[in-house]
Structure formats: C-alpha cells, structure tokens
Protein backbone atom coordinates (compact mmCIF):
# COMPACT_ATOMS: atom_id res chain seq x y z
CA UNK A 1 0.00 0.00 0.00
CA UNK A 2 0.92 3.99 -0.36
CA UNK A 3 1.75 5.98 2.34
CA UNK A 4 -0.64 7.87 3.95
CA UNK A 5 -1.17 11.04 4.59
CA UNK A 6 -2.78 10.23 7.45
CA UNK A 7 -3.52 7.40 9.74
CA UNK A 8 -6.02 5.11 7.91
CA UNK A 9 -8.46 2.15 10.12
CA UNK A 10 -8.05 -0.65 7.22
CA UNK A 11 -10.93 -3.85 7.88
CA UNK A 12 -9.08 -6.89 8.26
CA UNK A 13 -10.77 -8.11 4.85
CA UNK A 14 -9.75 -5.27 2.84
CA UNK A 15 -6.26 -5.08 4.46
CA UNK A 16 -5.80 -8.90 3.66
CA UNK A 17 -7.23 -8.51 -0.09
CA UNK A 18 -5.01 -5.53 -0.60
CA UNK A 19 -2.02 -7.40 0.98
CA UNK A 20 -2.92 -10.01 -1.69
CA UNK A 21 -3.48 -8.10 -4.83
CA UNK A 22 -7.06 -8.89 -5.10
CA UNK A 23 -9.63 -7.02 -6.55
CA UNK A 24 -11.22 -3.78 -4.03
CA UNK A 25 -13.93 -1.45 -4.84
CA UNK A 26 -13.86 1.59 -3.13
CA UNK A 27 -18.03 2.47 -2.44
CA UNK A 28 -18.79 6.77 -0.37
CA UNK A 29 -21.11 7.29 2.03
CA UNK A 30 -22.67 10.13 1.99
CA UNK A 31 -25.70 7.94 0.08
CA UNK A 32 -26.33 6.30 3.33
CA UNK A 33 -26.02 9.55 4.93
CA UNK A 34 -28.16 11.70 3.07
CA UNK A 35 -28.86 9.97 -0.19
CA UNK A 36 -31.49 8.27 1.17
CA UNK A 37 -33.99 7.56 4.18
CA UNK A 38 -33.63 4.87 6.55
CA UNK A 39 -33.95 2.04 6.23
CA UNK A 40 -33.78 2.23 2.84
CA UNK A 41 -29.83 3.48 2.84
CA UNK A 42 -28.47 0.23 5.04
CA UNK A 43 -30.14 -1.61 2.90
CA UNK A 44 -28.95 -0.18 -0.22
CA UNK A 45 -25.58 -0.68 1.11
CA UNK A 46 -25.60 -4.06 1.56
CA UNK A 47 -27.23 -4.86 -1.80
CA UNK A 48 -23.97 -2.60 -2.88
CA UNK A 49 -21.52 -4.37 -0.89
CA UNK A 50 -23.26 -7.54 -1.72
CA UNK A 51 -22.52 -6.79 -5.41
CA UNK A 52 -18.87 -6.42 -5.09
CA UNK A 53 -18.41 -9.68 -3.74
CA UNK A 54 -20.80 -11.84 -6.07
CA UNK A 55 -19.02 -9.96 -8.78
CA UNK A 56 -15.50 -11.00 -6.96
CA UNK A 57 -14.27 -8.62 -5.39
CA UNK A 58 -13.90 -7.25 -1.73
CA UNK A 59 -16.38 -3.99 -0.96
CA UNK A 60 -14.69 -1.28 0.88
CA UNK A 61 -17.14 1.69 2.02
CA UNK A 62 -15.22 4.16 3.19
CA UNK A 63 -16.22 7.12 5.97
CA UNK A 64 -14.73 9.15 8.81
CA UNK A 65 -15.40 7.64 12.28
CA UNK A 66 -14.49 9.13 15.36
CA UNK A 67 -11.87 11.10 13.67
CA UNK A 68 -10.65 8.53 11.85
CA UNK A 69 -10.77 7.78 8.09
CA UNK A 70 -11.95 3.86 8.02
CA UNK A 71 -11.60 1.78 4.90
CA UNK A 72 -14.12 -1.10 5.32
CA UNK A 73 -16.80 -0.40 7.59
CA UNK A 74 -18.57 -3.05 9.66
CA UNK A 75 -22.07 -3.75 9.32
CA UNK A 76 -22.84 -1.71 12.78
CA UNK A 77 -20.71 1.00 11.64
CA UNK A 78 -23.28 0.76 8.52
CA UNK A 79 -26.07 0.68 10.79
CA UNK A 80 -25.45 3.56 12.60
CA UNK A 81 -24.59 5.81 9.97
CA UNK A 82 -27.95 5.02 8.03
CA UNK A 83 -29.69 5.67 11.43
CA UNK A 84 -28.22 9.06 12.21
CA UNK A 85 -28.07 10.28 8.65
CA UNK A 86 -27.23 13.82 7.76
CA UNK A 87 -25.87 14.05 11.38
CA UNK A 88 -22.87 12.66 9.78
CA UNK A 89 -21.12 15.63 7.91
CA UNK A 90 -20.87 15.63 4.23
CA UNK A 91 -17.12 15.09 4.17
CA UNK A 92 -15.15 16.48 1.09
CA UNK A 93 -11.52 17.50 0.80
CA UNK A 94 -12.52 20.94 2.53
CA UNK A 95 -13.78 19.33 5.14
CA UNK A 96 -11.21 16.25 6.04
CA UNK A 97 -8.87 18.42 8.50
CA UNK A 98 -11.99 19.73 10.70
CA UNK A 99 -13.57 16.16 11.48
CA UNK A 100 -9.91 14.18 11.75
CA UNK A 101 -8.87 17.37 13.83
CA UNK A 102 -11.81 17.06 16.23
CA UNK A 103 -12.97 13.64 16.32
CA UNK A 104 -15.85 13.57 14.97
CA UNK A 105 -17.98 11.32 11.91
CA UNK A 106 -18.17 12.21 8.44
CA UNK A 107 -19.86 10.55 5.48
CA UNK A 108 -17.44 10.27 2.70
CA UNK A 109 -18.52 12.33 -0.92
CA UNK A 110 -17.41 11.23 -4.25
CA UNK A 111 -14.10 13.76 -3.64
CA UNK A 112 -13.54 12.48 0.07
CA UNK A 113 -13.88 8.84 -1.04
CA UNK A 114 -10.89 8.90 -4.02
CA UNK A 115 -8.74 10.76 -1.50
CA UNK A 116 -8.68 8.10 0.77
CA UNK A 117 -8.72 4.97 -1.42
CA UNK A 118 -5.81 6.45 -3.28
CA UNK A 119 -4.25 6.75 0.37
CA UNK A 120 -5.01 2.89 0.23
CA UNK A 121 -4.18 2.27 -3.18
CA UNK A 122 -7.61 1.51 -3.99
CA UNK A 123 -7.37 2.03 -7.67
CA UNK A 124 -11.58 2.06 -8.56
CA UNK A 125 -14.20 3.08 -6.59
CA UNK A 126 -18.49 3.10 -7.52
CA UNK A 127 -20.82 5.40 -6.80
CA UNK A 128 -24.81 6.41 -7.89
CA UNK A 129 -23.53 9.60 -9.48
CA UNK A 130 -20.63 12.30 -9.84
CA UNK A 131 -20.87 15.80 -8.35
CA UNK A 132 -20.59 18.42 -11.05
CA UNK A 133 -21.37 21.67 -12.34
CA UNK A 134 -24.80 23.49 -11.46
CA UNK A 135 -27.25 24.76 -13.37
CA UNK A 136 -27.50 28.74 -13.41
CA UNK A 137 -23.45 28.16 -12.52
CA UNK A 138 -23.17 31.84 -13.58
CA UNK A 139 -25.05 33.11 -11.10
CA UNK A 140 -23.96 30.85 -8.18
CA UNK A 141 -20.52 29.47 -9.27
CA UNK A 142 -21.84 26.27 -7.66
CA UNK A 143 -19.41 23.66 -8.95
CA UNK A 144 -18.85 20.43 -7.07
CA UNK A 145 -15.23 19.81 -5.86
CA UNK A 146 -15.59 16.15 -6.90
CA UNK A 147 -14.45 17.37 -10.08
CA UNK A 148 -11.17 18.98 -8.99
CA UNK A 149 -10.76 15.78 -6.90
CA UNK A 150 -10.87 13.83 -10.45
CA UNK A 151 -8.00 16.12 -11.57
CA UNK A 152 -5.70 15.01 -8.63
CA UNK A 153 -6.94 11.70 -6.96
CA UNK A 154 -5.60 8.97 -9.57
CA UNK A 155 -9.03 6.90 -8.89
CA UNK A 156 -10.94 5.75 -11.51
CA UNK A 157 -14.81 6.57 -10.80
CA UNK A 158 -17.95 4.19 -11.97
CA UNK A 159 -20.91 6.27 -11.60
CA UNK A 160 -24.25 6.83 -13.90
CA UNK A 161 -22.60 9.71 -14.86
CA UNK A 162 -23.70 13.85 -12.95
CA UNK A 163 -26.37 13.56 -10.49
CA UNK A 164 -29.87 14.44 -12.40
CA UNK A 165 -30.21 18.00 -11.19
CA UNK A 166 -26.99 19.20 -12.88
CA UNK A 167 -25.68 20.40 -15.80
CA UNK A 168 -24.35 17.40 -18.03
CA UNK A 169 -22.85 19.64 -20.91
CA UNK A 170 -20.46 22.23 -18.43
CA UNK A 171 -19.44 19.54 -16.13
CA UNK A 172 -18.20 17.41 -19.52
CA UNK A 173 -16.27 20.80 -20.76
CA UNK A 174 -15.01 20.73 -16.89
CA UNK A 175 -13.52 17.80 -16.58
CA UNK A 176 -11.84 18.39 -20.14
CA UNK A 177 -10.10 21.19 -18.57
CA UNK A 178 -8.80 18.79 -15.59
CA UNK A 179 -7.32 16.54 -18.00
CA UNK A 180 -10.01 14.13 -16.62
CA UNK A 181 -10.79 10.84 -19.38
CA UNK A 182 -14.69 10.31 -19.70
CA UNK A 183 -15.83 6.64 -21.39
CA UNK A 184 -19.47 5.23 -21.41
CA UNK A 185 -19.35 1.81 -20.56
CA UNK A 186 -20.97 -0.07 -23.69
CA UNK A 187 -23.33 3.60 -24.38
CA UNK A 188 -22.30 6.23 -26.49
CA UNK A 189 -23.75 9.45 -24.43
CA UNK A 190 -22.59 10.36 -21.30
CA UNK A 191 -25.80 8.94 -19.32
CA UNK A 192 -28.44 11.02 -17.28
CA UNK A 193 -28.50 9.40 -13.99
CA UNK A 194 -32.12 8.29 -13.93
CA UNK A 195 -32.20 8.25 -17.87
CA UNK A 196 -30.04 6.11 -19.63
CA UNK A 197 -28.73 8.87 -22.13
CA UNK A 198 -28.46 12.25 -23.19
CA UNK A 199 -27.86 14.20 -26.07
CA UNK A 200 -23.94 14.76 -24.91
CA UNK A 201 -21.93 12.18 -27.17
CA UNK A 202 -19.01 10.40 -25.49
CA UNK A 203 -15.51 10.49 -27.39
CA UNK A 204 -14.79 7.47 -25.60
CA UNK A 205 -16.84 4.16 -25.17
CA UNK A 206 -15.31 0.58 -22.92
CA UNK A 207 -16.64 -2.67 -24.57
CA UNK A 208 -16.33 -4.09 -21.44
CA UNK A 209 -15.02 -4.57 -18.08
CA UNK A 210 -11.56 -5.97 -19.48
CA UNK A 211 -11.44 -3.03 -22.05
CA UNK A 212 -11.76 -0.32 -18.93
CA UNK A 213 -9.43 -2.16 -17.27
CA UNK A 214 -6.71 -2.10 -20.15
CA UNK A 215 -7.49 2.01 -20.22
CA UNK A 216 -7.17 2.30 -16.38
CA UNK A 217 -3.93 0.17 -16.21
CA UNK A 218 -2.24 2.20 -19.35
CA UNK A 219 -3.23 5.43 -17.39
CA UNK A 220 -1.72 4.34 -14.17
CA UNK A 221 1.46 2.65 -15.69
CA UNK A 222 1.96 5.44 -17.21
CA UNK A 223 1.89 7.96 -14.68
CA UNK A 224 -0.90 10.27 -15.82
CA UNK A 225 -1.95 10.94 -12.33
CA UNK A 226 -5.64 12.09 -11.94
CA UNK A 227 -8.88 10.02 -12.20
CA UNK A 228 -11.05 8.24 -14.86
CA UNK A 229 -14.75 8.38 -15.34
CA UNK A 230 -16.69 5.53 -16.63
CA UNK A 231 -20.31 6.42 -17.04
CA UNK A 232 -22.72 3.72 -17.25
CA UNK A 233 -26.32 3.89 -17.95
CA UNK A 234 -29.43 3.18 -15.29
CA UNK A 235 -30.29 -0.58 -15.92
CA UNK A 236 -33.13 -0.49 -18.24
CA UNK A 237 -36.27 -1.85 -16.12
CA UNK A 238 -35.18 0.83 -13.84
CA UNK A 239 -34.94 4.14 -16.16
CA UNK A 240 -37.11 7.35 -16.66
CA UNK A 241 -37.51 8.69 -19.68
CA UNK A 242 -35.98 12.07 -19.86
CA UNK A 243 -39.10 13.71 -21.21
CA UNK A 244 -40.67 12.45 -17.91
CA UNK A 245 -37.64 13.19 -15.17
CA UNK A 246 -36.95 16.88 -16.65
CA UNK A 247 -40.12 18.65 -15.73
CA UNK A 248 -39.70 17.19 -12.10
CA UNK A 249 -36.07 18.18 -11.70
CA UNK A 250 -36.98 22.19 -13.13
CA UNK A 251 -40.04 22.26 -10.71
CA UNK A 252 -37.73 20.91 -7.40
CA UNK A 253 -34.79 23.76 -8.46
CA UNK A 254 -37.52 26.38 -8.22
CA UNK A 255 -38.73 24.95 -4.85
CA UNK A 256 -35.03 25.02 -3.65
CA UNK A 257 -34.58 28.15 -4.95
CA UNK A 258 -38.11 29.71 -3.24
CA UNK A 259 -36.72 28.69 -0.19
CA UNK A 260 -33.57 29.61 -0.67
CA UNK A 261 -31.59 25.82 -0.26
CA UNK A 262 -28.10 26.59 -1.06
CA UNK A 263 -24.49 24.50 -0.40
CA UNK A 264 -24.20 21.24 0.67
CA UNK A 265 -28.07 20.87 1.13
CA UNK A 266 -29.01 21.40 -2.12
CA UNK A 267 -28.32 17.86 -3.25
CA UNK A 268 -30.78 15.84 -0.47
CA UNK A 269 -33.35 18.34 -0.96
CA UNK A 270 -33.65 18.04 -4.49
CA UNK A 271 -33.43 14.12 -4.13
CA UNK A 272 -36.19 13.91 -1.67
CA UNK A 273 -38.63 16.13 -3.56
CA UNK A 274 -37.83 14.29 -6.86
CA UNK A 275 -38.34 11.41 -5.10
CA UNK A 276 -41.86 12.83 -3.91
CA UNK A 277 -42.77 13.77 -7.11
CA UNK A 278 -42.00 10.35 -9.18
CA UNK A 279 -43.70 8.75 -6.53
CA UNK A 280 -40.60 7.14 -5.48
CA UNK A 281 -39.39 5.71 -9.03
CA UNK A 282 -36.58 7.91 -8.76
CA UNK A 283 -35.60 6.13 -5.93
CA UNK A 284 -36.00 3.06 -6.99
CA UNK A 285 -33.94 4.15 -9.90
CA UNK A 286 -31.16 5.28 -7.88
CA UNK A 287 -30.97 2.23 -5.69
CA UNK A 288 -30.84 0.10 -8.81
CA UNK A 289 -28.25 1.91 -10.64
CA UNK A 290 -26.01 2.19 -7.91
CA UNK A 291 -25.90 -1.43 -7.32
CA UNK A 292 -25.25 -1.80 -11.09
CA UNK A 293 -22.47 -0.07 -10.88
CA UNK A 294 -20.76 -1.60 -7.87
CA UNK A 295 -21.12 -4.71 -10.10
CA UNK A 296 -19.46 -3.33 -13.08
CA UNK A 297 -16.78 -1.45 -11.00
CA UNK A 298 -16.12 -5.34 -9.35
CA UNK A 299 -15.74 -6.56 -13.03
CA UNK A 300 -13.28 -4.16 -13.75
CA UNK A 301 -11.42 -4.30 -10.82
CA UNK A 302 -11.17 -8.19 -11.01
CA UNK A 303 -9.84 -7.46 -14.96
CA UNK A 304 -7.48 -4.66 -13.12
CA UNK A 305 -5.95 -7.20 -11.05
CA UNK A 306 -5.78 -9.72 -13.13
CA UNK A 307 -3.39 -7.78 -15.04
C-alpha cells in the first residue's frame, strides 16, 4: 500500500485482499447519509456491498469515524450511519482536517472517497452519481469539488454519470479542462443518472469490463496521475424517460430556490422532492443503478488485477 497522509483504520478483509493483490472497490457514504432515508440506505448498502463480492471482489465503504478515516466499515458502523443520517457531515476535501482534527464522523462524498482509497491504493471506486457543475453556474458558481478531486486523486470513478439535477454539458467541458478521461461503458452518451442517455456524445466508449481495465492500467502505468470516469447507464427496467424526469427536476430547483436551499443541502433536498414527485421511481432508480455499478466497478477491478 501507499503511504498515507494520514492514519487510515483498514478492515481486516480489505487489508488482507489488498495485501494479496485482489480485486477492491472503493463504495462513499454520503448515500447512506443523506442519499437516502432509513432504512432504505443500510439496505442499499448491503445490496452494494453484496454486489462487489458476487461480482469477486472485496467492498470497501469508506467514511470518517471518530476522527478517523476507516476503509471497510462493519455492518454496525453501517447501521449507525444510516440511522443518524445527515448528522454525519458531508465530508469532502474541505472538510477532512476539521472532522480528523476534532474527532468527529463524516460521510465520505465522491471527492472524500478517491482521496482516501488512493491513500489505500484503492485504484476504482463506484458510486450512484458524480458531483458536477450546477445549473445557473453563472449566477452561483456552484461547482462540485468532486471534479477537482478527479483532476488530482488517480481513482478511476464508476458512476451513472452527474447527479440528475446538474448540468451534463459544463461539467463534460469541466472535466476536459482537468485533464479528466470520460468513457461510457458499452453507451455512447454520457448517461443522465435516472435516464439512460443524453444528447452529450461520449468520445470514448469501454466494450467491457476488461477493455476499462486495459485504459485504467495504461493510465496508471503510465503515470498520468488524476482520475477516470466511466459512465454507465441506469439498468433499463429501472430508467425514466428524460421527457418524464426533466419537468420534475426544473419544478424541485424552483422549490429550492423559493426557499432559498443553497451549499451542501441542495443535493438531499432536491433528491427527496424528486423522489416525492416520481412517486418514489426515482428512488428506486437510484438504488438500482447504484448497485449496477458496484457490479461493473467489481468486473473491472477483477480485470485490473488480473493484469
């Protein structure tokens, strides 16, 4: 393994498949946290971590406990992070001296999750969706740090592409700028989190898991430092048609913005009233595409290490 910045609490199962070379996938935590209610979070993560092993490979959620950056957390650790939600802080780069400085918990982003599993050499890591540029950026300059994170953390990132309430088109020209490589995995748009794709075309597409792994090994080996996205689209039985989410997501920015949601909140808030509003298919939706790509990110970390 690297060495660490910092002191890092490794689970036995994770330090012995690391010590081994076998496949890990890296999973954040901030969608037990505030992603979504309990109990639907703990069991989300479960199905997630379940994933990662049927898929072969060892799950490794990663979060802040006690002042203490833990790689692997146990199933009461789970437990009680679903159960006191948002009470956990939303724990980004910004944010990692405060809670290891005072002891305290924080729920891992997409941003705070790469820095530590590149701490662990933890070379993949799966999430629901990517931070990313805002919509009405120009006004706000609202742009998630997960995407400077992709610039520095050399952690490749399997996700369903930007959360649904952002802007798809800036936060591609974004991550150009950061040198950061975007691929669809086996689609040809860079997907819309509950929709399977947009009308943003991908220069870059995987076959499969062996073909990201081939990319992701070339871009480590050859020391191009900085992470990899590999977008990959909401299973199909699970899927909204855009013409059906968009309305939803436009009418749940002007509620934020009514009464005045700003920051870190913005994100739950707009979850939990799109959520409302589908009825909870959007849920559903997320909890399904999130455990489709901690099954993908498994397959490509099992290619990975097979190489």
């Amino acid at each position: 393994m690297a060495d660490n910045p910092f002191p890092l609490v490794i689970h036995d199962e994770v330090r012995d498949a690391l010590s081994a070379a076998r496949p890990v996938v890296a999973l954040e935590s901030t969608i037990i946290s505030h992603g979504m209610p309990y109990p639907d979070n703990v069991a989300t993560a479960h199905r997630v971590e379940q994933a990662v092993r049927s898929a072969g490979a060892t799950p490794a959620t990663i979060a802040i406990i006690d002042g203490q950056p833990v790689v692997g957390l146990s199933g009461e650790q789970l437990e009680s992070l679903g159960k006191h939600g948002d009470a956990a802080i939303k724990c980004s780069r910004r944010d990692l001296p405060f809670i290891l400085a005072r002891g305290t918990n924080g729920a891992t982003t997409v941003a705070g999750t790469m820095i530590v599993a590149a701490a662990a050499n933890i070379p993949i890591m799966a999430t629901g969706g990517i931070g990313g540029v805002h919509r009405g950026v120009e006004k706000t300059l609202d742009v998630s740090a997960d995407l400077e994170e992709l610039g520095r953390s050399t952690v490749a990132v399997v996700c369903s592409g930007v959360k649904s309430i952002l802007d798809i088109g800036k936060t591609l020209e974004y991550l150009e700028t950061q040198g950061v490589p975007v691929a669809g995995f086996q689609t040809a748009t860079m997907p819309a989190f509950y929709s399977r794709d947009s009308e943003f075309e991908l220069e870059h597409r995987f076959i499969d898991a062996a073909d990201a792994a081939a990319v992701i090994a070339t871009q480590r080996s050859s020391g191009l430092n900085g992470g990899l996205v590999v977008a990959v689209p909401c299973p199909a039985a699970d899927a909204i048609e855009r013409s059906a989410i968009d309305s939803v997501i436009s009418d749940a920015i002007d509620d934020m913005n009514q009464q005045g949601i700003t920051g870190k909140a913005t994100t739950p808030f707009l979850l939990a009233r799109i959520a409302e509003r589908t009825r909870g298919k959007s849920l559903a939706a997320n909890i399904e595409l999130v455990v489709n790509n901690a099954r993908i990110g498994a397959e490509i970390a099992v290619e990975l290490a097979r190489r």
